[in-house]
C-alpha atoms as a PDB file:
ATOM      1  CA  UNK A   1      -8.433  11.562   2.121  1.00  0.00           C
ATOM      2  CA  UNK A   2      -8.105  10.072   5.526  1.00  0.00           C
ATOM      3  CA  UNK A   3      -6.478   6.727   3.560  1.00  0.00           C
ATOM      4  CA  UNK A   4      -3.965   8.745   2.200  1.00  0.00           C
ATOM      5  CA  UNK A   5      -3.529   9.804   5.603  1.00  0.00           C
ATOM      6  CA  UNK A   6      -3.225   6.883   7.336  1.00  0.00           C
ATOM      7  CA  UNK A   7      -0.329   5.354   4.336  1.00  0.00           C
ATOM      8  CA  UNK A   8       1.694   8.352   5.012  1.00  0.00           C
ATOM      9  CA  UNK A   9       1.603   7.869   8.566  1.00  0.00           C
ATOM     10  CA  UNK A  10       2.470   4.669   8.387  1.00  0.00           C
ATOM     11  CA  UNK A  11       5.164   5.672   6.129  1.00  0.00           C
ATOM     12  CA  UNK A  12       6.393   8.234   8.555  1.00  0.00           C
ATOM     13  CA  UNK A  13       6.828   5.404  11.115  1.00  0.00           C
ATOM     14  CA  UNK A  14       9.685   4.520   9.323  1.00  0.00           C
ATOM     15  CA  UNK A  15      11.296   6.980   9.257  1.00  0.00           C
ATOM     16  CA  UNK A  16      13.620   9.060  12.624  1.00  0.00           C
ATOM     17  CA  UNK A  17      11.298  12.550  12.316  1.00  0.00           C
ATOM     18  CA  UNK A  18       8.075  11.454  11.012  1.00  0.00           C
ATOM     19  CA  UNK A  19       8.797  14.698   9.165  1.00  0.00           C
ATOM     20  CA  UNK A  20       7.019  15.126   5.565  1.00  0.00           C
ATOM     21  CA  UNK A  21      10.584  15.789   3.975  1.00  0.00           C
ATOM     22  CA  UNK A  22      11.698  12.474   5.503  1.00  0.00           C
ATOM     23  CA  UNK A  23       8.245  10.958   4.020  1.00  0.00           C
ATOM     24  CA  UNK A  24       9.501  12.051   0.488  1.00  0.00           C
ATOM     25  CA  UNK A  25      12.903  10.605   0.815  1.00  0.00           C
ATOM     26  CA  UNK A  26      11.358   7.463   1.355  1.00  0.00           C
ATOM     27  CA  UNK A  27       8.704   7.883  -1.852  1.00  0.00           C
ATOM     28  CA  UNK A  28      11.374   9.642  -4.061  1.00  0.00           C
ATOM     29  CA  UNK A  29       9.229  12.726  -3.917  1.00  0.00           C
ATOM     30  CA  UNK A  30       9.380  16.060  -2.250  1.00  0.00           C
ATOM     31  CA  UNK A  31       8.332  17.332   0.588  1.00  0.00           C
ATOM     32  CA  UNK A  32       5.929  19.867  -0.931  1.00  0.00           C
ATOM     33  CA  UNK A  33       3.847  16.984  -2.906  1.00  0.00           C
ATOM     34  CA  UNK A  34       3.910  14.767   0.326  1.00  0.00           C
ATOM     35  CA  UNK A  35       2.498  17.931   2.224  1.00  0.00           C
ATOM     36  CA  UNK A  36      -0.337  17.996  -1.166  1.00  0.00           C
ATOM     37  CA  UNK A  37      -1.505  14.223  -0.205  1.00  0.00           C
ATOM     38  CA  UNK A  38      -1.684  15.147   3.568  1.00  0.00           C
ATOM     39  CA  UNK A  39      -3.777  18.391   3.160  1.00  0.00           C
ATOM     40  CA  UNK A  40      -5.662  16.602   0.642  1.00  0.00           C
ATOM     41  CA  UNK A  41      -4.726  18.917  -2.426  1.00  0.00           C
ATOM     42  CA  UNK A  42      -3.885  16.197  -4.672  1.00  0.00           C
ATOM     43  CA  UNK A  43      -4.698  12.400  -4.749  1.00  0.00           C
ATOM     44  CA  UNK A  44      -2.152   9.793  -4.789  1.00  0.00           C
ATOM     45  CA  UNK A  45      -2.036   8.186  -8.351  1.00  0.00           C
ATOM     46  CA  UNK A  46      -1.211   4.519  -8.592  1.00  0.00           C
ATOM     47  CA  UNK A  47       2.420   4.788  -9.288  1.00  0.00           C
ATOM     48  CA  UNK A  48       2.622   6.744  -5.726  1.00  0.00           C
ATOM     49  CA  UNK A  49       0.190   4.045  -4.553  1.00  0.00           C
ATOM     50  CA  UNK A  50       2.762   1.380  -5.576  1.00  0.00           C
ATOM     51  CA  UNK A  51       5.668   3.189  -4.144  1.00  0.00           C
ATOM     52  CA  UNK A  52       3.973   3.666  -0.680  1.00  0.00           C
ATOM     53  CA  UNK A  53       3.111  -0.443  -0.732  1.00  0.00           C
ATOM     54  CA  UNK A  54       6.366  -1.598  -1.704  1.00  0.00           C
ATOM     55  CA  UNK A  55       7.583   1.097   1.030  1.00  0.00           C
ATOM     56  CA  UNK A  56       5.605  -0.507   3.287  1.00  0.00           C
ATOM     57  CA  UNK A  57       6.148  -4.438   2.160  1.00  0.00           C
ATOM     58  CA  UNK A  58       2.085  -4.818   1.634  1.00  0.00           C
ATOM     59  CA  UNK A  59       0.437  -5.523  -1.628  1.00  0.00           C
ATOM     60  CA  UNK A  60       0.739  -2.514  -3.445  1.00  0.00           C
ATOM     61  CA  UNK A  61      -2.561  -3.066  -5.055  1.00  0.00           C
ATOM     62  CA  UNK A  62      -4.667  -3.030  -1.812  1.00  0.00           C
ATOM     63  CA  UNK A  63      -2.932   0.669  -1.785  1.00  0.00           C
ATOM     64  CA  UNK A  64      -4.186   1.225  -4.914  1.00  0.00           C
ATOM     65  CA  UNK A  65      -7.934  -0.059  -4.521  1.00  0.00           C
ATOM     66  CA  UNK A  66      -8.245   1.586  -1.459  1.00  0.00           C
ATOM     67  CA  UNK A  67      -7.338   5.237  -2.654  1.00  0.00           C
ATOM     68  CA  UNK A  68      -9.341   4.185  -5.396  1.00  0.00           C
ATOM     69  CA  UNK A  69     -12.538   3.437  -2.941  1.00  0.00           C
ATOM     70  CA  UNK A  70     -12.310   6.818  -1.066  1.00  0.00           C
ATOM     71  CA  UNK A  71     -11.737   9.105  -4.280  1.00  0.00           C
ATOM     72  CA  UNK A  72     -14.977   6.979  -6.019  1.00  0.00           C
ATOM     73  CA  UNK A  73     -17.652   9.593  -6.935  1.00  0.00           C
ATOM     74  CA  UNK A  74     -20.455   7.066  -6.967  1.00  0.00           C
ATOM     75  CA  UNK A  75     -21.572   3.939  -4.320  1.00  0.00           C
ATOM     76  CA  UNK A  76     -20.579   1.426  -7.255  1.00  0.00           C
ATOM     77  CA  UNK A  77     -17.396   2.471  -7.987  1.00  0.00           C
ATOM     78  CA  UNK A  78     -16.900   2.593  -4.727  1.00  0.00           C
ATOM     79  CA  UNK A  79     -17.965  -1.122  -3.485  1.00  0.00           C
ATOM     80  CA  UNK A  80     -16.005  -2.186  -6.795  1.00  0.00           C
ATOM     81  CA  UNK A  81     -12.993  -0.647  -4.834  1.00  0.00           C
ATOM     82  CA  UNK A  82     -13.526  -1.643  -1.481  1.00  0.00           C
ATOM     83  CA  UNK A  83     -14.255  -5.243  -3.320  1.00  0.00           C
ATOM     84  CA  UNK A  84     -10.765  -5.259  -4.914  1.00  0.00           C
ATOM     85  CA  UNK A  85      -8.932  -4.359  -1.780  1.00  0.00           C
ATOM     86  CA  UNK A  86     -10.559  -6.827   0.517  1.00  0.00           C
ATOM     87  CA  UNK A  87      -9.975  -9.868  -2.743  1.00  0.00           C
ATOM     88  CA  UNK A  88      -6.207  -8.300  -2.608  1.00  0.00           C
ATOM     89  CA  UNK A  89      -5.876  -9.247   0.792  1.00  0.00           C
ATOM     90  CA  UNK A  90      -7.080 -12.556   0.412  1.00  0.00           C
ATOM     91  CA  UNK A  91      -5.326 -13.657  -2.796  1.00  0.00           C
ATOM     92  CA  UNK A  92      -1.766 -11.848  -1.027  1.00  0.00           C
ATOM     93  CA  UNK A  93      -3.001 -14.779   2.519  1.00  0.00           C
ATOM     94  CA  UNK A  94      -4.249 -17.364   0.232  1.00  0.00           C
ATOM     95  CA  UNK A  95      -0.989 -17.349  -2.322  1.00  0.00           C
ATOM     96  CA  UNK A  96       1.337 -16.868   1.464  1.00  0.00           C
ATOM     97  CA  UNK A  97      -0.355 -19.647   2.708  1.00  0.00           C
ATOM     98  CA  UNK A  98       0.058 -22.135  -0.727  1.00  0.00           C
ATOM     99  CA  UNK A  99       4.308 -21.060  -0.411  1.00  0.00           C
ATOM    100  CA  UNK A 100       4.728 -22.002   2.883  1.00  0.00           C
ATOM    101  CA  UNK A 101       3.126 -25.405   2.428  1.00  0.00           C
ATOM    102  CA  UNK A 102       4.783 -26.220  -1.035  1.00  0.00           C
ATOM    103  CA  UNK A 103       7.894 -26.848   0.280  1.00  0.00           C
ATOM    104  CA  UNK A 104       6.568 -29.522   2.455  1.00  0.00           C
ATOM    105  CA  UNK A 105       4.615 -30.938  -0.091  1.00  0.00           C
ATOM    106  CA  UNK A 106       7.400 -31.619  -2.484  1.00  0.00           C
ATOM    107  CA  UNK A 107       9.954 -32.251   0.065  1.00  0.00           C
ATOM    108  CA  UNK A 108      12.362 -29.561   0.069  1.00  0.00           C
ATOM    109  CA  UNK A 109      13.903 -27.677   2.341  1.00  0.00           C
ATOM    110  CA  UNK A 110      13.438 -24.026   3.713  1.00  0.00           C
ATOM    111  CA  UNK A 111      15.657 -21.064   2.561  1.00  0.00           C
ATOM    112  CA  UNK A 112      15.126 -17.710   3.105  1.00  0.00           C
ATOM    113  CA  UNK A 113      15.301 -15.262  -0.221  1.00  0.00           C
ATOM    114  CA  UNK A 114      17.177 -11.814   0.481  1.00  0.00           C
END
């Protein structure tokens, strides 16, 4: 549970209190079911996965895999996880990295989506 931890934490940071109500407010949820996740009396399931990535502006399936990895009841499932979060990471750099040049490679110019 300590990666469920560490999301909500870094969920907290945006927020003024840190507080677990203001943690829900964020995730749509209440406080009680934020307080669940942090005492580790429920899991986060994917959709709360995707909220807390897209809270966070990081690939919401690296969220996923990585709850995924910790709540894995056997070493397979588990590297298949931890496999799918690190290959998250890289596709989310690789496809970054292929944007930033395209422009340059087709000669047009920079503009910043909102």
């Amino acid at each position: 549970m300590k990666t469920q931890q560490k999301y909500l934490d870094l969920v907290a940071q945006l927020t003024e209190t840190g507080s677990d109500y203001a943690i829900g407010k964020i995730l749509g949820i209440s406080r009680s079911r934020v307080s669940n996740y942090r005492r580790g009396e429920r899991w986060m399931d994917d959709e709360m996965c995707t909220r807390v990535g897209l809270a966070l502006g990081i690939n919401p399936f690296k969220v996923i895999a990585e709850i995924n990895a910790e709540k894995a009841k056997t070493a397979e499932k588990r590297k298949f996880w931890k496999d799918a979060a690190s290959r998250a990471a890289a596709v989310l750099l690789s496809a970054g990295t292929a944007f930033a040049a395209l422009p340059h490679l087709v000669g047009v110019q920079h503009y910043i989506l909102c």
